[in-house]
N, C-alpha and C. Protein backbone atom coordinates (compact mmCIF):
# COMPACT_ATOMS: atom_id res chain seq x y z
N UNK A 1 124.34 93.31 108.43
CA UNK A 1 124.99 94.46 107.85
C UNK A 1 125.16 95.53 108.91
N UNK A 2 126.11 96.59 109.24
CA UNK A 2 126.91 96.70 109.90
C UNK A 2 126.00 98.40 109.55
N UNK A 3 125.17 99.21 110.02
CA UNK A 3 124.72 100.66 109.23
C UNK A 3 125.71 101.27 109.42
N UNK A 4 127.03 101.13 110.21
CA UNK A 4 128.38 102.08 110.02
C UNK A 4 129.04 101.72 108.32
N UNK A 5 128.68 100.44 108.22
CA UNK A 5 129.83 100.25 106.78
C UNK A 5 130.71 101.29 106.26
N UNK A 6 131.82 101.73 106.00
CA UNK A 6 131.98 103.02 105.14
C UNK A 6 131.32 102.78 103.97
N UNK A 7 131.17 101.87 103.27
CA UNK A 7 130.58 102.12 101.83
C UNK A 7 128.97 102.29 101.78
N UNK A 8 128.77 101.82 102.88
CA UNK A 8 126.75 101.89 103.03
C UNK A 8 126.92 103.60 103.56
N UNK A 9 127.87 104.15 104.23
CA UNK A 9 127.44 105.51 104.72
C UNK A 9 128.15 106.07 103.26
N UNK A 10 128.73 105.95 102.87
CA UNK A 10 129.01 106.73 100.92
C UNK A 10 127.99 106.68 100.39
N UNK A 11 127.24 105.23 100.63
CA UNK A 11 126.12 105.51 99.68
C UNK A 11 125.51 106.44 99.74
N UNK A 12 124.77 106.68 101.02
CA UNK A 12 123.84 107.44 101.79
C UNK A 12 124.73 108.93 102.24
N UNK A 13 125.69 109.09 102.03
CA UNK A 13 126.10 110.44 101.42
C UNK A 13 126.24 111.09 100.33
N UNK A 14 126.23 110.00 99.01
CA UNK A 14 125.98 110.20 97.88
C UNK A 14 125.05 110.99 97.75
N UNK A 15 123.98 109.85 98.01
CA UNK A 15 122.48 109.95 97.65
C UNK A 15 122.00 111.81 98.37
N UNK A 16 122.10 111.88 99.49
CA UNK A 16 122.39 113.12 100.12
C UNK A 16 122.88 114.38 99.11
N UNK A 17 124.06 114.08 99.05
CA UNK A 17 124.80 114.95 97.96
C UNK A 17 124.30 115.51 97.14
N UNK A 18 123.53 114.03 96.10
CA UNK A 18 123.09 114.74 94.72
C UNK A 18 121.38 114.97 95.04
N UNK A 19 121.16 115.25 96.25
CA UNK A 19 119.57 115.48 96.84
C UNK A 19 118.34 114.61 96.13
N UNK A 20 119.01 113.25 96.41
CA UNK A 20 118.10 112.59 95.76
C UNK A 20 117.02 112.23 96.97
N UNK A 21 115.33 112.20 96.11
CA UNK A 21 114.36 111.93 97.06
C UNK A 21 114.27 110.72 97.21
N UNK A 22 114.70 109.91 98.70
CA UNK A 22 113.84 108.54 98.29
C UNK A 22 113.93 108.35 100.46
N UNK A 23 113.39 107.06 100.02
CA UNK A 23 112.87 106.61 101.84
C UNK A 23 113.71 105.15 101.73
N UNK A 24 114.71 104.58 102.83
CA UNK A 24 114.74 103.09 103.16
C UNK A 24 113.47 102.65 103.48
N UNK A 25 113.71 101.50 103.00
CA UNK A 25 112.60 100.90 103.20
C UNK A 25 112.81 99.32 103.27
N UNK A 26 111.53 98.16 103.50
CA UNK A 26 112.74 96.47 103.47
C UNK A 26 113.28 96.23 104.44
N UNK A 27 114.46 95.52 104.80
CA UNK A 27 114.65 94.92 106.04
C UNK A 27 115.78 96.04 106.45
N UNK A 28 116.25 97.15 105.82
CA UNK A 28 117.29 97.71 106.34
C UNK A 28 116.50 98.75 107.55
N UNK A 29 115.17 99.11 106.83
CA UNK A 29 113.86 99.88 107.65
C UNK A 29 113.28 99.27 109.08
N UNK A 30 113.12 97.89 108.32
CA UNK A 30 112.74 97.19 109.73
C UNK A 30 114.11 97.02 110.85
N UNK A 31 115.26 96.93 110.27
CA UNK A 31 116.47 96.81 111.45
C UNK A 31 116.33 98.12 112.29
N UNK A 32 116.00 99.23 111.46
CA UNK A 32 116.31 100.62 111.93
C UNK A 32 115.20 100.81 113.48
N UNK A 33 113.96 100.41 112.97
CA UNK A 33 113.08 100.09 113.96
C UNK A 33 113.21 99.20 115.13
N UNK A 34 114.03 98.42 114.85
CA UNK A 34 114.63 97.54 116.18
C UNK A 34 114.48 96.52 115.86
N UNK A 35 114.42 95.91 114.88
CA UNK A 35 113.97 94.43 114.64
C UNK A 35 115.38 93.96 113.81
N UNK A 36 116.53 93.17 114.26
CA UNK A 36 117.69 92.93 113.61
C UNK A 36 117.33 91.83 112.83
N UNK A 37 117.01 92.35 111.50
CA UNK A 37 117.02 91.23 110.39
C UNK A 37 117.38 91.83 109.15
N UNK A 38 118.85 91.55 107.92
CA UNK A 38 119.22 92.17 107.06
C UNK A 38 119.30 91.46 106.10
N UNK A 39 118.89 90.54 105.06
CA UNK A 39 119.71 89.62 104.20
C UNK A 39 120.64 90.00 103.03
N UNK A 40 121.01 91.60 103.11
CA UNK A 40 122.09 91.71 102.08
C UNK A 40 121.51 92.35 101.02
N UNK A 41 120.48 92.98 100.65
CA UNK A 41 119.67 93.92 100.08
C UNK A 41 119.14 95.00 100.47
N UNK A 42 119.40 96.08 99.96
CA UNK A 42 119.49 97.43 100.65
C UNK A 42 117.85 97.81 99.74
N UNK A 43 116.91 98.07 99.89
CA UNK A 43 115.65 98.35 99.47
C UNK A 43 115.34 100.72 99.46
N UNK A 44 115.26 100.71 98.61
CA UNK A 44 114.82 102.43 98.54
C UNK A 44 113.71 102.27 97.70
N UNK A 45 113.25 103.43 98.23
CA UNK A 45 111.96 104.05 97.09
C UNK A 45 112.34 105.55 97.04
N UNK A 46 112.25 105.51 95.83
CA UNK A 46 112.71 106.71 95.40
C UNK A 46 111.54 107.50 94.80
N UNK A 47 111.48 108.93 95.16
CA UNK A 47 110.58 109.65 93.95
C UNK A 47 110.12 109.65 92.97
N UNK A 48 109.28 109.50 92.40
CA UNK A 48 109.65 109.18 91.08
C UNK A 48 109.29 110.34 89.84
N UNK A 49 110.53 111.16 89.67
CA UNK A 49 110.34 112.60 89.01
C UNK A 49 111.69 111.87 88.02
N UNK A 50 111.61 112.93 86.86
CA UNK A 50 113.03 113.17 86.01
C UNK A 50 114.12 113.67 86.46
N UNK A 51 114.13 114.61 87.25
CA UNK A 51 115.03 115.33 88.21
C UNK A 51 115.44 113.77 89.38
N UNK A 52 114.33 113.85 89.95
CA UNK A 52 115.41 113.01 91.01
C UNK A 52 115.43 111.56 90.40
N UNK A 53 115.35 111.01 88.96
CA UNK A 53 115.86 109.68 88.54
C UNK A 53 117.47 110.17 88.03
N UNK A 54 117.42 111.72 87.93
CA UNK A 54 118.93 112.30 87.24
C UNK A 54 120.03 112.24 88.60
N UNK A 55 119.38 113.14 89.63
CA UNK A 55 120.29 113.06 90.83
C UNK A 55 120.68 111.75 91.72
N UNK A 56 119.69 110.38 91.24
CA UNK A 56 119.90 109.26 91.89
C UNK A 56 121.53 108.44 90.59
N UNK A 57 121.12 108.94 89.28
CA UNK A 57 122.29 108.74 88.49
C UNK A 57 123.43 109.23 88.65
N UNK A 58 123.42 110.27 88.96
CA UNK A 58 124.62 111.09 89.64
C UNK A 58 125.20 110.33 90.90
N UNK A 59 124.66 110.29 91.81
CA UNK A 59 124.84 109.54 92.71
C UNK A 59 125.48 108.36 92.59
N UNK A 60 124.86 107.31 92.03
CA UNK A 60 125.16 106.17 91.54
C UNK A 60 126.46 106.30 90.98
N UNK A 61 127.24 107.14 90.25
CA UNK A 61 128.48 107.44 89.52
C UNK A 61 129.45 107.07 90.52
N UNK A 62 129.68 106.95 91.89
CA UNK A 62 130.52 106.68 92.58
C UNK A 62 130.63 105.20 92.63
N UNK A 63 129.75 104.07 92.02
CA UNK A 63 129.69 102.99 92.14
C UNK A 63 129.94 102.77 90.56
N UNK A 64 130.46 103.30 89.94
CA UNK A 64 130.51 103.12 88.58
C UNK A 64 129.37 102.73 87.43
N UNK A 65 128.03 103.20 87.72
CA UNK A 65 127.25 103.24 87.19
C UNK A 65 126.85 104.92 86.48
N UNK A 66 127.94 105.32 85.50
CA UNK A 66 128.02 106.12 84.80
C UNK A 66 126.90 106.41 83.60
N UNK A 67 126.61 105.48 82.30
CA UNK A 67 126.21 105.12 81.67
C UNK A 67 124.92 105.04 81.55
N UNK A 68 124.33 104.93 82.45
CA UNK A 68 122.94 104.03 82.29
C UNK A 68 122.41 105.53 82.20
N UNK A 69 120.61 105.36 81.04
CA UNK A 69 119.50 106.25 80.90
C UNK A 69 118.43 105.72 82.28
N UNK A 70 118.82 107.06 83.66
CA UNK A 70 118.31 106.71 84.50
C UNK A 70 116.61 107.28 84.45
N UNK A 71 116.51 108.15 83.37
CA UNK A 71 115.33 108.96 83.30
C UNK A 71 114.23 107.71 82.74
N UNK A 72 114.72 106.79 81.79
CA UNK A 72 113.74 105.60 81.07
C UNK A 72 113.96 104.16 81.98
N UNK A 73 114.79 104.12 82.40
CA UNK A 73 115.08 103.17 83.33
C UNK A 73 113.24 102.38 83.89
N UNK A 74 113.20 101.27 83.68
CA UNK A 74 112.42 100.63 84.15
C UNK A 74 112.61 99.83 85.54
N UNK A 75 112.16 100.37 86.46
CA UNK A 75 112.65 99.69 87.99
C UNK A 75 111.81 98.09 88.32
N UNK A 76 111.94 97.29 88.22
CA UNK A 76 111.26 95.88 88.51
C UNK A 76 111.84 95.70 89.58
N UNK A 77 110.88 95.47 90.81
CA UNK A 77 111.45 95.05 92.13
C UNK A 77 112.10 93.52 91.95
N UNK A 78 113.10 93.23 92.70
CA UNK A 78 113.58 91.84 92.52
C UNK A 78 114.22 91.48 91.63
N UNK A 79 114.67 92.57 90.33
CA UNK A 79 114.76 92.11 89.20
C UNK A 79 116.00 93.40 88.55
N UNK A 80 115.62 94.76 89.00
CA UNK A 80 116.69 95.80 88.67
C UNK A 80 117.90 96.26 89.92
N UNK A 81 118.34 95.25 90.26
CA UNK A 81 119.36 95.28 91.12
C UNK A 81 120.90 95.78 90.53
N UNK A 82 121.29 96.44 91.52
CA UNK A 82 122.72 97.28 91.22
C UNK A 82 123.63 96.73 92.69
N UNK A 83 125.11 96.81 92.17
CA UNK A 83 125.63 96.27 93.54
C UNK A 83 126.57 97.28 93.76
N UNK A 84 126.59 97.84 94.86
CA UNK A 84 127.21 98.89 95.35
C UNK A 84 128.56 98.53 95.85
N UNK A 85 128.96 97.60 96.43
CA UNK A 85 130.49 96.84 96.96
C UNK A 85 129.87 96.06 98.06
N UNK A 86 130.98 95.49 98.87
CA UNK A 86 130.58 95.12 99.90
C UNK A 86 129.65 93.71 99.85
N UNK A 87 129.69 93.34 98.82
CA UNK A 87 128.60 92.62 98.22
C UNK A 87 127.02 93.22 98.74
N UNK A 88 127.25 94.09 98.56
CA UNK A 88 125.81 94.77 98.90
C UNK A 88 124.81 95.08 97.81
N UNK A 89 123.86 94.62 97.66
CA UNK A 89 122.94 94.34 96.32
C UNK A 89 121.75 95.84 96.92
N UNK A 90 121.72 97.03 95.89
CA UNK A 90 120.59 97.49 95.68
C UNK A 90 119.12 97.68 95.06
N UNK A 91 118.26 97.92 95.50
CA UNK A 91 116.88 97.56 94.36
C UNK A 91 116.40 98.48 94.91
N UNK A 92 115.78 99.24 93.84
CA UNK A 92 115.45 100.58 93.55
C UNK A 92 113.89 100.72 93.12
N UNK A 93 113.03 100.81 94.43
CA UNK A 93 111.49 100.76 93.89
C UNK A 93 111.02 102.57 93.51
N UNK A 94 109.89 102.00 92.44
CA UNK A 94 109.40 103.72 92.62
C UNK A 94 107.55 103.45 93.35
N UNK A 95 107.50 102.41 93.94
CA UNK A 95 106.34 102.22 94.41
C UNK A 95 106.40 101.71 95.45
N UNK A 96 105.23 101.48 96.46
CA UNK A 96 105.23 100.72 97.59
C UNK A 96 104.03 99.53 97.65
N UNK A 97 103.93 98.24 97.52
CA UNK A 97 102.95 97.19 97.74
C UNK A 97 102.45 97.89 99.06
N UNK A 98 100.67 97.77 99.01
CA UNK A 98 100.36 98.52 100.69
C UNK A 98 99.96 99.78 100.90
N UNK A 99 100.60 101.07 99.94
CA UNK A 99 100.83 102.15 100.42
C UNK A 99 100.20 102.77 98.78
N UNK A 100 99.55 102.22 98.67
CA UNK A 100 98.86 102.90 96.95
C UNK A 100 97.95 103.95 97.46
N UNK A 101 97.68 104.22 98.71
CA UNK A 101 96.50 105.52 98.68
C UNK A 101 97.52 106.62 99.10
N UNK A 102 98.76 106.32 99.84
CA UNK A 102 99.88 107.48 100.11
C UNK A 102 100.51 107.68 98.88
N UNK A 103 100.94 108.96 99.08
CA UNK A 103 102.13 109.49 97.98
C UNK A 103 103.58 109.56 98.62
N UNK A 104 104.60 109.38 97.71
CA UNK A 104 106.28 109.31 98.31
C UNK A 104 105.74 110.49 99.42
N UNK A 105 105.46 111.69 99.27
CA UNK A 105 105.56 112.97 99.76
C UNK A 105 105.33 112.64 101.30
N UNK A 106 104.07 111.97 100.85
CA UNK A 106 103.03 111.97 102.64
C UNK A 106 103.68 110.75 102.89
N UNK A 107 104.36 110.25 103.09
CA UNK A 107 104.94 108.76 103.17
C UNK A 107 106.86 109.92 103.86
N UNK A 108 107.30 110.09 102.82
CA UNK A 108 108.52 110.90 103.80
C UNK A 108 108.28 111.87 104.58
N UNK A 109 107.09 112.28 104.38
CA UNK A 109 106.99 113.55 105.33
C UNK A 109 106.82 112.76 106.97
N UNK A 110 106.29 111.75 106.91
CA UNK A 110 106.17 110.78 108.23
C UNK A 110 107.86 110.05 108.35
N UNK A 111 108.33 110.06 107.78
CA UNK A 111 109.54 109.18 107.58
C UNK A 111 110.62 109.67 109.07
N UNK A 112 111.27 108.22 109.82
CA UNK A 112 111.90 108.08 110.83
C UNK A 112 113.46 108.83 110.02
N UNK A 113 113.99 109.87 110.63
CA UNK A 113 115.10 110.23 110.43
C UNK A 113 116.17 109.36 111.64
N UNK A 114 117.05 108.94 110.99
CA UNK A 114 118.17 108.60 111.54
C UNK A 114 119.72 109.25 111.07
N UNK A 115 120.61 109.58 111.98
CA UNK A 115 121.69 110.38 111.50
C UNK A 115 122.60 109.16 111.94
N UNK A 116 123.58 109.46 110.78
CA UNK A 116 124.85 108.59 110.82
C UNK A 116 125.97 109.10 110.38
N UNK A 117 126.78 109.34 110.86
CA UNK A 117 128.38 109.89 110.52
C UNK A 117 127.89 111.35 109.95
N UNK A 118 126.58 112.18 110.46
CA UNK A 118 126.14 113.06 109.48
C UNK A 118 125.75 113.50 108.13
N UNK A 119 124.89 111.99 107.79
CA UNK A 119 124.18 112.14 107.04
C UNK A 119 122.62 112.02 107.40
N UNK A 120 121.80 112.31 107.13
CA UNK A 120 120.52 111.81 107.65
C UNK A 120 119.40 111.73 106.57
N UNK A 121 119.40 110.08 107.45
CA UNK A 121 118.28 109.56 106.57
C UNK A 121 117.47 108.75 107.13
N UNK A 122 116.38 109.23 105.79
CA UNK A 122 114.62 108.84 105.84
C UNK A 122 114.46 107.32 105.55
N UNK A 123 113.97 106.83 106.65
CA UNK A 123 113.41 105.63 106.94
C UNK A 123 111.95 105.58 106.67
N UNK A 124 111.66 104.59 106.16
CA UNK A 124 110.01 104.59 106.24
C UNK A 124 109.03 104.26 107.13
N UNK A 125 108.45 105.09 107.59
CA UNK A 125 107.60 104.73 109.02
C UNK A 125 107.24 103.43 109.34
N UNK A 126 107.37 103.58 110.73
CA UNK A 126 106.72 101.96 111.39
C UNK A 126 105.46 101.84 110.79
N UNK A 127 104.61 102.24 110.71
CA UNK A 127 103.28 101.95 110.31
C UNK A 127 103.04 101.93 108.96
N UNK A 128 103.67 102.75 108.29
CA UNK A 128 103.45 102.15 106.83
C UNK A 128 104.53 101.15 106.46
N UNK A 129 105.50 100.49 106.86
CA UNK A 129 106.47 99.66 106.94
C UNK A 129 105.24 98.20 107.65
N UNK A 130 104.62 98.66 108.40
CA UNK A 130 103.67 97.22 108.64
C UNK A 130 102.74 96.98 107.49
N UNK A 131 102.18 98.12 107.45
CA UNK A 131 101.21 98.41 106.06
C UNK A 131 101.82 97.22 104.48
N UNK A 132 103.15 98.02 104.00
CA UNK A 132 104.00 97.21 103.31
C UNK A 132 104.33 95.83 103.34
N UNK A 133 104.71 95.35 104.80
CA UNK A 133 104.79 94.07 104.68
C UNK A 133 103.69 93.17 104.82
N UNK A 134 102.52 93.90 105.51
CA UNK A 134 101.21 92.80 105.81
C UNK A 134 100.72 92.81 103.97
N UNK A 135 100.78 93.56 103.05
CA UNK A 135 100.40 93.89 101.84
C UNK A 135 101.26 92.30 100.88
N UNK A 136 102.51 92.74 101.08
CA UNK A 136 103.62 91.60 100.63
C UNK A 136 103.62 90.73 101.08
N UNK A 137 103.66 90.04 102.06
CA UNK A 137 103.22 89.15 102.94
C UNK A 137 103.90 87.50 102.53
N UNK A 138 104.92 88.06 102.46
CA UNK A 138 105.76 86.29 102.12
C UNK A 138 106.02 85.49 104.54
N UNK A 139 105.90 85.07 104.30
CA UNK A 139 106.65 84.64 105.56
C UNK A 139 107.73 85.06 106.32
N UNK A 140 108.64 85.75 105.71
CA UNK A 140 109.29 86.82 106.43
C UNK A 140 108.67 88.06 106.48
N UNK A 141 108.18 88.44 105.66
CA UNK A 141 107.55 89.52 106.04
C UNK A 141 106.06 89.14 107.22
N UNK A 142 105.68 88.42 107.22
CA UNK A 142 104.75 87.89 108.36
C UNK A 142 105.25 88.24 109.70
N UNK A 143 106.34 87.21 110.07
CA UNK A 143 107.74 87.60 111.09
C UNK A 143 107.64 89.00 111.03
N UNK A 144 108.33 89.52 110.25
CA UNK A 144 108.53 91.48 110.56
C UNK A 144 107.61 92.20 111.41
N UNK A 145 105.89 91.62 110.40
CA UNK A 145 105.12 92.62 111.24
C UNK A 145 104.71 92.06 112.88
N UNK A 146 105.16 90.86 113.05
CA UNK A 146 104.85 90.35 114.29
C UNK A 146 105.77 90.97 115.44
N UNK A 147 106.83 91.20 114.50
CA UNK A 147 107.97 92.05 115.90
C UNK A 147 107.75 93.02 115.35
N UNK A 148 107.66 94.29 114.43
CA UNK A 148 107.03 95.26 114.38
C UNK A 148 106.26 96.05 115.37
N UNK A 149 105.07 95.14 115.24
CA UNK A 149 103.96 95.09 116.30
C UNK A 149 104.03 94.98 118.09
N UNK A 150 105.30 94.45 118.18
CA UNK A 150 105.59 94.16 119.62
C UNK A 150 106.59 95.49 119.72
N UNK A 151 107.31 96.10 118.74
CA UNK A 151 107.86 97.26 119.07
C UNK A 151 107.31 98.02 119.38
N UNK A 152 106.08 98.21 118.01
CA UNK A 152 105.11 99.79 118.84
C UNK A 152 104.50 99.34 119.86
N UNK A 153 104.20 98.03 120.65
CA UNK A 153 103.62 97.79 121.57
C UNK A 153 104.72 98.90 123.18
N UNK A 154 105.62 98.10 122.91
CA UNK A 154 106.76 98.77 123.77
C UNK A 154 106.52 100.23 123.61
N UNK A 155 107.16 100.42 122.70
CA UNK A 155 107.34 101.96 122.27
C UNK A 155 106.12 103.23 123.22
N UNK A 156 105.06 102.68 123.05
CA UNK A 156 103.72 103.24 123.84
C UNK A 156 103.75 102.84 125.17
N UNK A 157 104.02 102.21 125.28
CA UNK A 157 103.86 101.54 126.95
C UNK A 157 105.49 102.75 127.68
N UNK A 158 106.41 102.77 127.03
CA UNK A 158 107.77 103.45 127.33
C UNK A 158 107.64 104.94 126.73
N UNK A 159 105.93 105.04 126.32
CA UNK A 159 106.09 106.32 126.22
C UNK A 159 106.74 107.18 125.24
N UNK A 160 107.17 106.56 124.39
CA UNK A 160 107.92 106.84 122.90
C UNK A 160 107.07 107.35 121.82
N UNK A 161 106.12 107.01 121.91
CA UNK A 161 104.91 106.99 120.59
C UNK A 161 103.73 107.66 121.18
């Protein structure tokens, strides 16, 4: 996946727009970090308040998801997927596997900003992004934290970190 897409940067101007709180997170997080691996699922965690399940609905209205009660909305990872175009599949967590002693707050407040076409957005830290996947731990996620791990290796050695 291409992070110029025009429709992946709409999204993420949307989302902007209607000031919704949330962090990438998933393999779009790990690409951001340097590790090129995407399979076509865009992963967020979002806040999880009434206000920002309203401004993520708002948002969503540009994808024609008008309708839906985003305030009762039950989010099941793997399971409450929305498709934005592009064949681009979203899933919308309000939790993190891994990260149960952090809160969204202390979790974005660490969060990797990246700017794109001038929007900017919160990535979820390398380290709680290892945290996450060593927690989840399917076999790709195994892979992740292994190049993960060789990034912050770099990263310190180049003086980055």
């Amino acid at each position: 996946m291409d992070i110029f897409d025009e429709d992946l940067v709409n999204f993420w101007k949307s989302l902007s727009g209607n000031e919704v709180k949330y962090l990438m997170v998933g393999d779009m997080a790990t690409h951001i970090h340097g590790f090129k691996r995407f399979e076509g699922i865009l992963h967020i965690w979002i806040k999880d308040e009434i206000q920002n399940r309203k401004n993520l609905g708002s948002a969503m209205k540009i994808f024609g998801y008008e309708d839906l009660s985003w305030e009762e909305m039950q989010f099941i990872p793997g399971w409450t997927n929305f498709y934005i175009s592009n064949g681009i599949v979203l899933d919308i967590l309000i939790s993190m596997k891994g990260l149960e002693g952090l809160s969204f707050d202390e979790c974005h407040r660490f969060a990797t900003i990246a700017e794109i076409e001038n929007v900017k957005i919160p990535f979820l830290h390398i380290n709680h992004l290892i945290a996450n996947k060593k927690a989840v731990n399917r076999p790709k996620d195994q892979i992740d934290v292994i190049e993960l791990e060789k990034i912050k290796i770099l990263r310190k050695e180049m003086g980055l970190d």
